[in-house]
N, C-alpha and C. Protein backbone atom coordinates (compact mmCIF):
# COMPACT_ATOMS: atom_id res chain seq x y z
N UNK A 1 17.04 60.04 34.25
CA UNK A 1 16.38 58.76 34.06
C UNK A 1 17.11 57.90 33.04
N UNK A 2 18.03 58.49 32.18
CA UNK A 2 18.10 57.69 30.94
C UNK A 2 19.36 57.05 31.46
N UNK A 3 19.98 57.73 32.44
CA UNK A 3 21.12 57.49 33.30
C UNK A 3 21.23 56.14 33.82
N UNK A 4 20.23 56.56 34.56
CA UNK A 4 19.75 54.85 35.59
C UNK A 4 18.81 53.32 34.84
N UNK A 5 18.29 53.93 33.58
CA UNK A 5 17.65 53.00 32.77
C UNK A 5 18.80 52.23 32.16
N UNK A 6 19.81 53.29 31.47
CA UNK A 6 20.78 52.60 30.52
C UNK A 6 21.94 51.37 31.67
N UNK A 7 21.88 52.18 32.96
CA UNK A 7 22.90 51.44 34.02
C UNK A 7 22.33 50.30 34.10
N UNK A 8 21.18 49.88 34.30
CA UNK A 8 20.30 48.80 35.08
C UNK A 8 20.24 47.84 34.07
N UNK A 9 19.87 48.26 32.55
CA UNK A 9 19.91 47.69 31.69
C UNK A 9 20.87 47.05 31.23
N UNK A 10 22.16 47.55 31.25
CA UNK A 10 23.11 46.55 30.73
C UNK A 10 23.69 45.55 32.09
N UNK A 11 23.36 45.47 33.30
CA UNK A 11 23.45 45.12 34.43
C UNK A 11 22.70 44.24 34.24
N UNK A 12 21.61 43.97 33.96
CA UNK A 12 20.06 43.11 33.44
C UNK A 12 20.31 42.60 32.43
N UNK A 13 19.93 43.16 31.32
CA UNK A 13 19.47 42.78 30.64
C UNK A 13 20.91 41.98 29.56
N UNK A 14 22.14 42.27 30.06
CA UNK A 14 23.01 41.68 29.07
C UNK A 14 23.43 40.30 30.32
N UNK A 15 22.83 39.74 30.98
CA UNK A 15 22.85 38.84 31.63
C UNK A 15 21.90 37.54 31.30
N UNK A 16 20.92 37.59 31.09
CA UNK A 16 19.91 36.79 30.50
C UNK A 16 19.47 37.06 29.39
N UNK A 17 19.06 36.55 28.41
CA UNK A 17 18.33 36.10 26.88
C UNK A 17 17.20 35.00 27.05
N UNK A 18 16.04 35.32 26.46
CA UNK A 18 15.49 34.50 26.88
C UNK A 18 15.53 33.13 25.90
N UNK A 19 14.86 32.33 26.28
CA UNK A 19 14.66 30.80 25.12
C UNK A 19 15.61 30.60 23.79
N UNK A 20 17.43 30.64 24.78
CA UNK A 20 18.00 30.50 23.77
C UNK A 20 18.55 29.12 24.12
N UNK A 21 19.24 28.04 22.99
CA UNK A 21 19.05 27.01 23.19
C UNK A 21 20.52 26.48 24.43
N UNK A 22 20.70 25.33 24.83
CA UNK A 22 21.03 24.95 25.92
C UNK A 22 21.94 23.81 25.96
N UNK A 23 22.64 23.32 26.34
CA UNK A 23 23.74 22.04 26.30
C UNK A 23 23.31 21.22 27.99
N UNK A 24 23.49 19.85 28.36
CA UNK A 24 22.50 19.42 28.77
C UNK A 24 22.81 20.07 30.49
N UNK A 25 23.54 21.03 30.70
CA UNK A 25 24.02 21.33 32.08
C UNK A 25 23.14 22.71 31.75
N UNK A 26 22.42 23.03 30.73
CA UNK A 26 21.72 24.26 31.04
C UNK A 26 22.52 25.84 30.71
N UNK A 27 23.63 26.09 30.22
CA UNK A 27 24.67 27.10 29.39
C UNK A 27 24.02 26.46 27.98
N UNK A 28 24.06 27.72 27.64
CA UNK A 28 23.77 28.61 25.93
C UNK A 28 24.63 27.60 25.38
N UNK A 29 24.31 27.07 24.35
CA UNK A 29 25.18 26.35 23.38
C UNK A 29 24.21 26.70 21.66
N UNK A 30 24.60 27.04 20.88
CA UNK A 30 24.46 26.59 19.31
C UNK A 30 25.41 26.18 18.92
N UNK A 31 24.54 25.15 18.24
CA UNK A 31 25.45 23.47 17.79
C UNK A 31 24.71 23.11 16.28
N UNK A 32 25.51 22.54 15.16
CA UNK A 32 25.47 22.16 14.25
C UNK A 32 26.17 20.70 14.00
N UNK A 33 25.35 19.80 13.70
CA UNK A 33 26.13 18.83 13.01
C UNK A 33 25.54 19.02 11.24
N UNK A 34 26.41 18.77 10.47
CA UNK A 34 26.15 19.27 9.05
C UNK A 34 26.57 18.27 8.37
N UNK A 35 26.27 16.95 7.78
CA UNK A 35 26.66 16.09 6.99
C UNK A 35 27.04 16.61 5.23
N UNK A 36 27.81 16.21 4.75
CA UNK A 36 28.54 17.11 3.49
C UNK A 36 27.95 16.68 2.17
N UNK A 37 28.06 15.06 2.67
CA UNK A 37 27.63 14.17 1.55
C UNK A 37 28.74 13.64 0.49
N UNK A 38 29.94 13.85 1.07
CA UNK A 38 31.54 13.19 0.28
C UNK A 38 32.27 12.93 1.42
N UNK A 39 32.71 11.57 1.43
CA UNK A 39 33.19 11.42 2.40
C UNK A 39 34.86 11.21 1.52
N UNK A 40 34.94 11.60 0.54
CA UNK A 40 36.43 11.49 0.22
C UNK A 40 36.91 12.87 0.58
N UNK A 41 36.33 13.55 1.68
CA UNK A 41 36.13 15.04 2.15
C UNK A 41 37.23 14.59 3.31
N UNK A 42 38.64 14.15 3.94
CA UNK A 42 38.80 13.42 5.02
C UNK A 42 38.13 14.77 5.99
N UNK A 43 38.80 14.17 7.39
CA UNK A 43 39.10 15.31 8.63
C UNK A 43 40.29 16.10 8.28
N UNK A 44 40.92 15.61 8.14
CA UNK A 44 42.06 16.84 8.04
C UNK A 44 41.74 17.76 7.17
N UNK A 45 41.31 17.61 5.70
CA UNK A 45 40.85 18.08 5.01
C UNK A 45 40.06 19.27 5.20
N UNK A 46 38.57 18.71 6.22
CA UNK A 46 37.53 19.34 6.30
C UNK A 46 38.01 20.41 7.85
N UNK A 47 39.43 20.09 8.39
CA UNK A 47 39.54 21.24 9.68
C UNK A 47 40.69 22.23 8.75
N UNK A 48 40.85 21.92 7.64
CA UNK A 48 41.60 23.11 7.24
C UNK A 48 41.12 23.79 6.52
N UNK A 49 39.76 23.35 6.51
CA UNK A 49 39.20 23.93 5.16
C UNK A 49 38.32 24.90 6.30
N UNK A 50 38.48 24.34 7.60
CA UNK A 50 37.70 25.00 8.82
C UNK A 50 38.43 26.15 9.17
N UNK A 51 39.65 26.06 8.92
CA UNK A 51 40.89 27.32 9.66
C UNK A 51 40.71 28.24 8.84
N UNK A 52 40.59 28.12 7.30
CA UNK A 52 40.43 29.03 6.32
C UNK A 52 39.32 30.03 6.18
N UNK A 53 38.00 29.36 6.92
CA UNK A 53 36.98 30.19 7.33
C UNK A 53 37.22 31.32 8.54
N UNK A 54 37.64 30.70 9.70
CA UNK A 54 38.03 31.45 10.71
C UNK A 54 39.06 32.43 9.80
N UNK A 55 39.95 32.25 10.02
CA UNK A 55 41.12 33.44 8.73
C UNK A 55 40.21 34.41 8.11
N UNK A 56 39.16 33.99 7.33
CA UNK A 56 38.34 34.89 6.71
C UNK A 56 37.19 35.73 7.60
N UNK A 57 36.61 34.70 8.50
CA UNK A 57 35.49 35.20 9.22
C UNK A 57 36.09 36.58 10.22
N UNK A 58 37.24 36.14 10.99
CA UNK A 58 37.93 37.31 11.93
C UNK A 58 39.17 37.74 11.49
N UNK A 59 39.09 38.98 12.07
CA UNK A 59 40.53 40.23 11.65
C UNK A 59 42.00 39.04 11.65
N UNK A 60 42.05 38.83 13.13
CA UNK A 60 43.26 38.21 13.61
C UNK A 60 43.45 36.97 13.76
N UNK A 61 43.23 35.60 12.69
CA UNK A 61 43.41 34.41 13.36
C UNK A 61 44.30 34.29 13.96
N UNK A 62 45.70 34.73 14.03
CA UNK A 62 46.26 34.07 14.78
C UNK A 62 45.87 34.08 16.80
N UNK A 63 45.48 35.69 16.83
CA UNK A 63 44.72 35.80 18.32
C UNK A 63 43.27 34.80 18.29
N UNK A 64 42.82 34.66 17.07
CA UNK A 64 41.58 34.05 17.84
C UNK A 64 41.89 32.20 18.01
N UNK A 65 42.69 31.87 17.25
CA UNK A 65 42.84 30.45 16.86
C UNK A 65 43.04 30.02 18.27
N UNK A 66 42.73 28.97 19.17
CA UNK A 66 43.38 29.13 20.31
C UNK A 66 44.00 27.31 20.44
N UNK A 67 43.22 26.47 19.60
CA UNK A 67 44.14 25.40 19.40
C UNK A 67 43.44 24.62 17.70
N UNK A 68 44.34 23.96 17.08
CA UNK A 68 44.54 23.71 15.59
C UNK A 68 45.34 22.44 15.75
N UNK A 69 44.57 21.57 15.76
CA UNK A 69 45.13 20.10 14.96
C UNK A 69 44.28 19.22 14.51
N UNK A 70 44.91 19.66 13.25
CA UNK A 70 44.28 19.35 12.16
C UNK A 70 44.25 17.27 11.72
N UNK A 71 45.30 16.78 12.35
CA UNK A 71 45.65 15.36 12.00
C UNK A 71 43.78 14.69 13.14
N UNK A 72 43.87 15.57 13.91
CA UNK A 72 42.75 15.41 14.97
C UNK A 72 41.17 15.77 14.94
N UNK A 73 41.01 16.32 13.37
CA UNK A 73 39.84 17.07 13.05
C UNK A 73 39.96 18.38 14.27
N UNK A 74 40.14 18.98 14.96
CA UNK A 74 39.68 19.89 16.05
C UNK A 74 40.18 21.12 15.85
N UNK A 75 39.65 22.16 16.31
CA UNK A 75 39.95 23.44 15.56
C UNK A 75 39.21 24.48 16.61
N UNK A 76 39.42 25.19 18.09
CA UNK A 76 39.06 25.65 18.82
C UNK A 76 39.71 27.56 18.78
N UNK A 77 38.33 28.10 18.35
CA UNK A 77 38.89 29.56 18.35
C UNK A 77 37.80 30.47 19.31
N UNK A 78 38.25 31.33 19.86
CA UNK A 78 37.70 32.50 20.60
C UNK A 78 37.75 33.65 19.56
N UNK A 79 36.04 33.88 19.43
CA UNK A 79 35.75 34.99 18.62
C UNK A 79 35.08 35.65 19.20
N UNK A 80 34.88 36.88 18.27
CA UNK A 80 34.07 37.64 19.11
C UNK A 80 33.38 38.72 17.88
N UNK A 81 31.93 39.32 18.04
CA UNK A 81 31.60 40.18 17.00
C UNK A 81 30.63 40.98 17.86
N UNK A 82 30.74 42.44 17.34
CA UNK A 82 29.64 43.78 17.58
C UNK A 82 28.10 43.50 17.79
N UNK A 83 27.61 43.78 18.94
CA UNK A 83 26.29 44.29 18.86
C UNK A 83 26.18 45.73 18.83
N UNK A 84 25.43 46.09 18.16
CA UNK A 84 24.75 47.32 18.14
C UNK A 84 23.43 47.10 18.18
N UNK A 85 22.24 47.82 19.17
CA UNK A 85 21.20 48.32 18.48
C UNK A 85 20.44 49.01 19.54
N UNK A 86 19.52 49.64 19.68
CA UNK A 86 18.79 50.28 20.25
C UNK A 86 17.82 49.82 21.33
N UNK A 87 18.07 50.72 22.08
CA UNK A 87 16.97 50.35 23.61
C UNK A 87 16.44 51.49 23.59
N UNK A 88 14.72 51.35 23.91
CA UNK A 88 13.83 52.47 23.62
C UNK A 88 12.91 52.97 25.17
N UNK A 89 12.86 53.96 25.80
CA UNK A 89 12.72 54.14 27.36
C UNK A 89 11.42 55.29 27.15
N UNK A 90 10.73 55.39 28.12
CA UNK A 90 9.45 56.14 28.06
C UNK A 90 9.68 56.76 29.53
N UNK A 91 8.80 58.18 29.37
CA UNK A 91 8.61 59.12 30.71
C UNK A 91 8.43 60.26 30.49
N UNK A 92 7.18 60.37 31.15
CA UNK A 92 6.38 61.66 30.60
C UNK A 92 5.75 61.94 29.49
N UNK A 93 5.30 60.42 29.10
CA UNK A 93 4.50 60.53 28.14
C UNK A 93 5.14 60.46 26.89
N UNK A 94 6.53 60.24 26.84
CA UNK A 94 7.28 60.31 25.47
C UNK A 94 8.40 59.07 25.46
N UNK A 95 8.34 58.52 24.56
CA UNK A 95 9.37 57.64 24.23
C UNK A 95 10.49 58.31 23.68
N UNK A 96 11.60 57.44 24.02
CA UNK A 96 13.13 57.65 23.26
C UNK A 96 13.36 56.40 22.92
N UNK A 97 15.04 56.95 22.57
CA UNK A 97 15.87 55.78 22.31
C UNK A 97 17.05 55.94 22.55
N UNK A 98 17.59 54.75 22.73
CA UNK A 98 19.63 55.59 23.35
C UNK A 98 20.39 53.93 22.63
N UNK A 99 21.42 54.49 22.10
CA UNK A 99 21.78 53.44 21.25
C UNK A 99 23.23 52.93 22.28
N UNK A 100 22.90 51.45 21.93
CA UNK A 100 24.03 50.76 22.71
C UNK A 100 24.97 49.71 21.85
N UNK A 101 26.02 49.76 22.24
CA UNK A 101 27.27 48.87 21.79
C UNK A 101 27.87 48.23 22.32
N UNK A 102 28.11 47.17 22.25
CA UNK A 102 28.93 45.42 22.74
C UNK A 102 29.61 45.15 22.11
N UNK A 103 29.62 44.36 22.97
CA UNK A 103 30.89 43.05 22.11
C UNK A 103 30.27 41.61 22.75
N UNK A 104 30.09 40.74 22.02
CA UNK A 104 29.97 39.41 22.20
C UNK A 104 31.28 38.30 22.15
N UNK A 105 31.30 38.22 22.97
CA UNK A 105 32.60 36.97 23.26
C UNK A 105 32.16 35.84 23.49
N UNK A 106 32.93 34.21 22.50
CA UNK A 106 32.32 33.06 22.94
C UNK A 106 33.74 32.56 21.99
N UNK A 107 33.37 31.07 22.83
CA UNK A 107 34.27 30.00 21.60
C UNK A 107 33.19 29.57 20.72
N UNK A 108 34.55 29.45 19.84
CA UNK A 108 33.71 28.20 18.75
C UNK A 108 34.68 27.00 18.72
N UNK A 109 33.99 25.56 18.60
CA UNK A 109 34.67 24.79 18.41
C UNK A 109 34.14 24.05 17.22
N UNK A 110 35.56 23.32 16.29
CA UNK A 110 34.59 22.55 15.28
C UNK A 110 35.63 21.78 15.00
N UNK A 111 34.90 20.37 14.79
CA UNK A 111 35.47 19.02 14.74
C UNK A 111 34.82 18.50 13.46
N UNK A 112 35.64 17.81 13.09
CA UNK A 112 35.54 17.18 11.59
C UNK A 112 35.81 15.63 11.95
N UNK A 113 35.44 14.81 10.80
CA UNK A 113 35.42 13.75 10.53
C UNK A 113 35.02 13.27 8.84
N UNK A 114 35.49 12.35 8.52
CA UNK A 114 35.51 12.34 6.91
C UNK A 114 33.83 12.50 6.63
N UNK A 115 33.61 13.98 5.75
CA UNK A 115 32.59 13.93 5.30
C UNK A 115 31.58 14.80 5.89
N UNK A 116 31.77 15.12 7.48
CA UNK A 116 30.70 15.99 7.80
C UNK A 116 31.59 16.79 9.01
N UNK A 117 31.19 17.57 10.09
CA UNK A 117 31.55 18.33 10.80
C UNK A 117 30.28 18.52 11.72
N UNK A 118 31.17 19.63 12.94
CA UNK A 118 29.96 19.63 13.91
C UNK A 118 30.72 20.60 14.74
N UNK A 119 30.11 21.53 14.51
CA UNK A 119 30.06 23.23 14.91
C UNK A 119 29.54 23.60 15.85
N UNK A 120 30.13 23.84 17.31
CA UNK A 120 29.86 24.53 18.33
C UNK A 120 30.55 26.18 18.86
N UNK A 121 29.51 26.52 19.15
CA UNK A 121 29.31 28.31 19.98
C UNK A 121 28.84 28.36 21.05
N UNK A 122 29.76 28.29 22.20
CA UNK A 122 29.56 28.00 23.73
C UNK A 122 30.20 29.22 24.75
N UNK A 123 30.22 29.10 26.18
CA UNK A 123 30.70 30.17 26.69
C UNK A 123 30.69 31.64 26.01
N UNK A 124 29.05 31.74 26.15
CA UNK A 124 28.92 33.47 25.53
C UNK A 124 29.10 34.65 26.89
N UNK A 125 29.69 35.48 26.28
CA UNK A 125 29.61 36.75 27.20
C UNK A 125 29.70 37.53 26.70
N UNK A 126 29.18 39.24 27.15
CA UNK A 126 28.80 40.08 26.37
C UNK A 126 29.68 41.20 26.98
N UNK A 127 30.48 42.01 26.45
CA UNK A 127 31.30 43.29 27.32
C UNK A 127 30.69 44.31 26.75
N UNK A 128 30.57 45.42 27.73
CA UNK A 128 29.92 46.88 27.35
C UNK A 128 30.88 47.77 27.86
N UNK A 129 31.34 48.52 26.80
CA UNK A 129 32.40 49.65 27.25
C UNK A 129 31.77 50.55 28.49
N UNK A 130 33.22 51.21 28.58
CA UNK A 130 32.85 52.30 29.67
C UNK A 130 31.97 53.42 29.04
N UNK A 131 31.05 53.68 29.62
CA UNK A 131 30.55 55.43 28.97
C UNK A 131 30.55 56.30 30.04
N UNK A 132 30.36 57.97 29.21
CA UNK A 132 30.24 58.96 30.92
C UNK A 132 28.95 58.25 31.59
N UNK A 133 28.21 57.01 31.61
CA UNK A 133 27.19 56.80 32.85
C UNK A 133 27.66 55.71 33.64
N UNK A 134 28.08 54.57 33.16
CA UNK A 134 29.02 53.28 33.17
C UNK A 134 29.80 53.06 33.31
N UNK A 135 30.21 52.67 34.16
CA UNK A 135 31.79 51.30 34.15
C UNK A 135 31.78 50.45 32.69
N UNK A 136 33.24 50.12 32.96
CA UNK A 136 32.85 48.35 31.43
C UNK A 136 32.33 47.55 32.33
N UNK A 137 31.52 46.87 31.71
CA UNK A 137 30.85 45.95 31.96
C UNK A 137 31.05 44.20 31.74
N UNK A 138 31.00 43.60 31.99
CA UNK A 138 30.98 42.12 31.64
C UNK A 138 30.29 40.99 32.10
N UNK A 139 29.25 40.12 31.52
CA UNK A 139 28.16 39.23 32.41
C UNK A 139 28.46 38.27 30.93
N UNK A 140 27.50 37.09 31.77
CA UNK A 140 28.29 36.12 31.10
C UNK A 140 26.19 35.93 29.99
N UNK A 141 25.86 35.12 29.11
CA UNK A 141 24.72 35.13 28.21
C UNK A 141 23.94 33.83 29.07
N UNK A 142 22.66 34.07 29.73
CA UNK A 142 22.68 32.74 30.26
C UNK A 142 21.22 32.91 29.14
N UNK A 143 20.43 31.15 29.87
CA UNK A 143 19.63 30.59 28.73
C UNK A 143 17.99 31.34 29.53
N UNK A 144 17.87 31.22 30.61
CA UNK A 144 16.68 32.12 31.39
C UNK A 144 16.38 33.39 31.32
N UNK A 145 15.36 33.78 31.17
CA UNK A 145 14.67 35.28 30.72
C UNK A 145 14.86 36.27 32.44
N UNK A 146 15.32 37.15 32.62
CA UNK A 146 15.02 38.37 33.42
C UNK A 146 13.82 38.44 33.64
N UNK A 147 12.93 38.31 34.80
CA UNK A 147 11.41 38.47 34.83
C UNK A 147 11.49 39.83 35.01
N UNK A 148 10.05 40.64 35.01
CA UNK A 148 10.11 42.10 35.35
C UNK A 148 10.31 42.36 36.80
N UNK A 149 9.73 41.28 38.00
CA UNK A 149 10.82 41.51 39.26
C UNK A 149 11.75 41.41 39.70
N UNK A 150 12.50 40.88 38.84
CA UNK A 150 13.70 40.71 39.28
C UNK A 150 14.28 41.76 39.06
N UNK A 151 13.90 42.50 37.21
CA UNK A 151 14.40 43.62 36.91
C UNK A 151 14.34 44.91 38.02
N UNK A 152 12.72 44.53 38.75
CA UNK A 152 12.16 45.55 40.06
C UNK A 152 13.54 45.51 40.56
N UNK A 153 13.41 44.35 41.16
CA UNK A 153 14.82 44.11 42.62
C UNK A 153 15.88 45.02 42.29
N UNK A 154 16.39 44.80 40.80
CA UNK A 154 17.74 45.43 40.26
C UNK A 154 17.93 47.02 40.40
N UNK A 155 16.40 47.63 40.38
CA UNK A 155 15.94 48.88 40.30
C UNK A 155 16.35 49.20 41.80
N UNK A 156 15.46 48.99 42.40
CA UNK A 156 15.59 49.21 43.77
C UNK A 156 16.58 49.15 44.56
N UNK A 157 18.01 48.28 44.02
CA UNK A 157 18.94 48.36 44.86
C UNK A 157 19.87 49.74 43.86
N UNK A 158 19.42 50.53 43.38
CA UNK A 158 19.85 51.58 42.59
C UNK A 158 19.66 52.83 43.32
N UNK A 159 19.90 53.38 44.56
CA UNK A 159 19.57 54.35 44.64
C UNK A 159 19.35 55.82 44.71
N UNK A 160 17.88 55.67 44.34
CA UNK A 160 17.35 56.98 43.16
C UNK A 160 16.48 57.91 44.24
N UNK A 161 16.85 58.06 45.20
CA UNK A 161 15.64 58.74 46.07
C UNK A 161 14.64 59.42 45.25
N UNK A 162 14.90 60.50 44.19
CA UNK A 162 14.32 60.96 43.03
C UNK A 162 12.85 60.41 43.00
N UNK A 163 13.69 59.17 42.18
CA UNK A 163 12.41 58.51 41.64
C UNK A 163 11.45 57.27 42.41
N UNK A 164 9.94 57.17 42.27
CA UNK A 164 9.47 56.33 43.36
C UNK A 164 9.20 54.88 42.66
N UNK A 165 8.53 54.59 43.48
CA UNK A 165 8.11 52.87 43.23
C UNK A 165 7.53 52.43 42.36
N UNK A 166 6.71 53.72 41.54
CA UNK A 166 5.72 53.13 40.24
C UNK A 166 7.04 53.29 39.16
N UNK A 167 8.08 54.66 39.03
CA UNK A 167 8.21 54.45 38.02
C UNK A 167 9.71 53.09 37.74
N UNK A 168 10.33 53.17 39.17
CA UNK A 168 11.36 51.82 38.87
C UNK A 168 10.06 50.64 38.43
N UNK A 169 9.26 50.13 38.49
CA UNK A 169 8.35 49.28 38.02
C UNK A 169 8.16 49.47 36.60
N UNK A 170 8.14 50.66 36.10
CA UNK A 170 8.06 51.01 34.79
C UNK A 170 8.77 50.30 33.86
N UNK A 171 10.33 51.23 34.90
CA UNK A 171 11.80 51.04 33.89
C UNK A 171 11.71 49.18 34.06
N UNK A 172 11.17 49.12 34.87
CA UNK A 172 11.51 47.30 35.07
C UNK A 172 11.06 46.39 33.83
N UNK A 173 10.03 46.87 33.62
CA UNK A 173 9.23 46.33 32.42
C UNK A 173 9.76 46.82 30.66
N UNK A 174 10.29 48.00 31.07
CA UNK A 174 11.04 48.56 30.02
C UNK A 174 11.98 47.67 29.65
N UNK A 175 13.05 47.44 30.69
CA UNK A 175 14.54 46.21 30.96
C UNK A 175 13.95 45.43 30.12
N UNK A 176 13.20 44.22 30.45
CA UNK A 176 12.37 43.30 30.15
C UNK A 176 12.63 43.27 28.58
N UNK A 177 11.31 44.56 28.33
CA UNK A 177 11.32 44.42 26.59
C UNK A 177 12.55 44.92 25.80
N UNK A 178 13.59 45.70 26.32
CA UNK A 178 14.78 45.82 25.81
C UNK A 178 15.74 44.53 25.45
N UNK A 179 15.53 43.59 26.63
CA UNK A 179 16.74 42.42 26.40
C UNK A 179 16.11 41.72 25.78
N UNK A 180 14.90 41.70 24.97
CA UNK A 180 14.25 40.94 23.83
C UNK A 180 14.94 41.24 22.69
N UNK A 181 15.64 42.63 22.65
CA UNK A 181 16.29 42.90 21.04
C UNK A 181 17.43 42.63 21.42
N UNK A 182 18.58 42.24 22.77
CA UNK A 182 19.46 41.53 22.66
C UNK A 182 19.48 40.25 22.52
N UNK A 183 18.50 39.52 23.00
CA UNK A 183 18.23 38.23 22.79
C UNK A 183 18.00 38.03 21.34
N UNK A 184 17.39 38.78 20.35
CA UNK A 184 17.64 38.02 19.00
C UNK A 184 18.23 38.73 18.30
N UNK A 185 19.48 39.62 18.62
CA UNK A 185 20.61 40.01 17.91
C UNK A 185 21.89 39.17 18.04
N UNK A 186 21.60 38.01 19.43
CA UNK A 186 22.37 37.23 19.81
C UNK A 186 22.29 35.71 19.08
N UNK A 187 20.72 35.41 19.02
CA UNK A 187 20.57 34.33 18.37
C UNK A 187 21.12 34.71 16.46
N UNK A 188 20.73 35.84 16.31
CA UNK A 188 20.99 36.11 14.62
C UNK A 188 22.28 35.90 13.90
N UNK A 189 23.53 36.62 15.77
CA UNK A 189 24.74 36.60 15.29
C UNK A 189 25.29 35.30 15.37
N UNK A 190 25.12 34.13 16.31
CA UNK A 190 25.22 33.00 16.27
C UNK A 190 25.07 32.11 15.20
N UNK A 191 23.59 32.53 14.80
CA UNK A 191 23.62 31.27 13.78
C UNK A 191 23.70 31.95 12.63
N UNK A 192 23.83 33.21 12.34
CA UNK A 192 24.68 33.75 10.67
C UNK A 192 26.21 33.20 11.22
N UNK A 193 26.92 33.20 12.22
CA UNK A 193 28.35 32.36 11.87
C UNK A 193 27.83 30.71 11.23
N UNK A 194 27.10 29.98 12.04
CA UNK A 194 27.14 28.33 11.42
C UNK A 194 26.82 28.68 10.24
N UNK A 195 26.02 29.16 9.85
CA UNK A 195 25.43 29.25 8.37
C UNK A 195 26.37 29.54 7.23
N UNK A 196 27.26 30.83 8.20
CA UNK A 196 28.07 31.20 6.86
C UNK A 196 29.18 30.25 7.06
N UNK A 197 29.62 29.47 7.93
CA UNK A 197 30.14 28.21 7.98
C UNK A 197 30.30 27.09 7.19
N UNK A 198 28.85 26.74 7.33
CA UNK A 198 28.44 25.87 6.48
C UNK A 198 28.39 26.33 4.98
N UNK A 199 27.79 27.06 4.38
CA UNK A 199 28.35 27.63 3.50
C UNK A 199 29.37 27.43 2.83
N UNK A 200 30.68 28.05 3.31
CA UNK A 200 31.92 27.63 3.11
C UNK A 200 32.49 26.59 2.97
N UNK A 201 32.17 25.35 4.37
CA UNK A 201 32.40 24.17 4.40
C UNK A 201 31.69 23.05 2.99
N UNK A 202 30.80 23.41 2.49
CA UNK A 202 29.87 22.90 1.72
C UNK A 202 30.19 23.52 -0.20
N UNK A 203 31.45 24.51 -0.15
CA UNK A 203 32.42 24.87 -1.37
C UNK A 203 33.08 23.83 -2.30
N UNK A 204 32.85 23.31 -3.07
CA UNK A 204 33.59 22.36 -3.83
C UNK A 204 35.24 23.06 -4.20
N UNK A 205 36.24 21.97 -3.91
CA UNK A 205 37.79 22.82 -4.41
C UNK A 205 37.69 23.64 -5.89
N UNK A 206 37.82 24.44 -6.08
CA UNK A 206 38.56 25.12 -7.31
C UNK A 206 39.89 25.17 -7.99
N UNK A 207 40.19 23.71 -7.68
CA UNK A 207 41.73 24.06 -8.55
C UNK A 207 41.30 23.24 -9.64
N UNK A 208 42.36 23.34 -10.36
CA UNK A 208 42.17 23.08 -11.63
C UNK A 208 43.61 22.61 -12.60
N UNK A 209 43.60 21.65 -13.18
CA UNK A 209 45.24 21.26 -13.51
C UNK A 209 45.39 22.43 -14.74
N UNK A 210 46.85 22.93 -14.63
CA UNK A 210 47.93 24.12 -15.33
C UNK A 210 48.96 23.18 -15.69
């Protein structure tokens, strides 16, 4: 069972999130515009002061940076950071838990202008390694919730001769409440990047005349 729960689930449930926010074609977008409050802050200024975060935020800027011009305010990188956390499955009267690991892939883009900036996290997708039950996996983060029939449907084209119709209905509802803890491990990791962004962006210089 934990076989076909964990398969279905990342098949499901790393496909949809529910009520996450949207750009006006309906794809996942978190977006920041952040006014600074100095506008002797230029653009160029404020996208290098943007590159220096990325540098810090990920291992490899140079792999994630994917375009940098700075005379242009614009500053477009492909990042990516870990999910971990737990999906919890019932049968026979007993609950478990079986722990799962990702990867979240998206751009970020961020554009400057003297004084403020405006921080986008678009094109999310989520990869799940291979395990002994799984293939790797890859689906892209959309903004619509998985209903529990659909999760049914997903069940049913699984087949389990084994198991019957009440309990794929089960696991269906199980799916369901599982991609609720990807859905706000997704929103958390999103907006701890703008935040710690902003943050940064919002640093007064530290030099000092020698």
């Amino acid at each position: 069972m934990y076989r076909l729960l964990l398969c279905v689930f990342l098949l499901v449930g790393t496909v949809h999130a529910q009520n996450l926010p949207t750009d006006e074609s309906g794809n996942v977008r978190f977006q920041r515009v952040v006014e600074l409050g100095d506008t002797s802050q230029t653009s160029k200024v404020l996208a290098t002061k943007a590159r220096s975060w990325v540098v810090r935020a990920f291992k490899s800027a140079n792999d994630v940076i994917q375009q940098y011009e700075p005379a242009d305010g614009i500053l477009i990188a492909k990042g990516n950071s870990n999910l971990s956390y737990t999906i919890t499955y019932r049968s026979m009267g007993m609950t478990s838990a079986a722990p799962v690991n990702q990867r979240l892939y998206f751009m970020l883009t961020i554009e400057t202008k003297a004084g403020r900036y405006r921080a986008t996290i678009d094109q999310l997708t989520v990869k799940s390694p291979a395990t002994a039950y799984t293939p790797e996996m890859e689906a892209p983060i959309k903004a619509e919730a998985t209903t529990e029939e659909q999760a049914y449907e997903q069940m049913r084209a699984v087949k389990t001769p084994m198991f019957g119709d009440k309990a794929k209905r089960t696991w269906a509802k199980q799916t369901v409440e599982n991609q609720e803890r990807l859905r706000s491990l997704v929103v958390s990791t999103c907006e701890g990047l703008l935040s710690d962004l902003e943050t940064f962006m919002r640093q007064k210089s530290d030099k000092k005349d020698w």
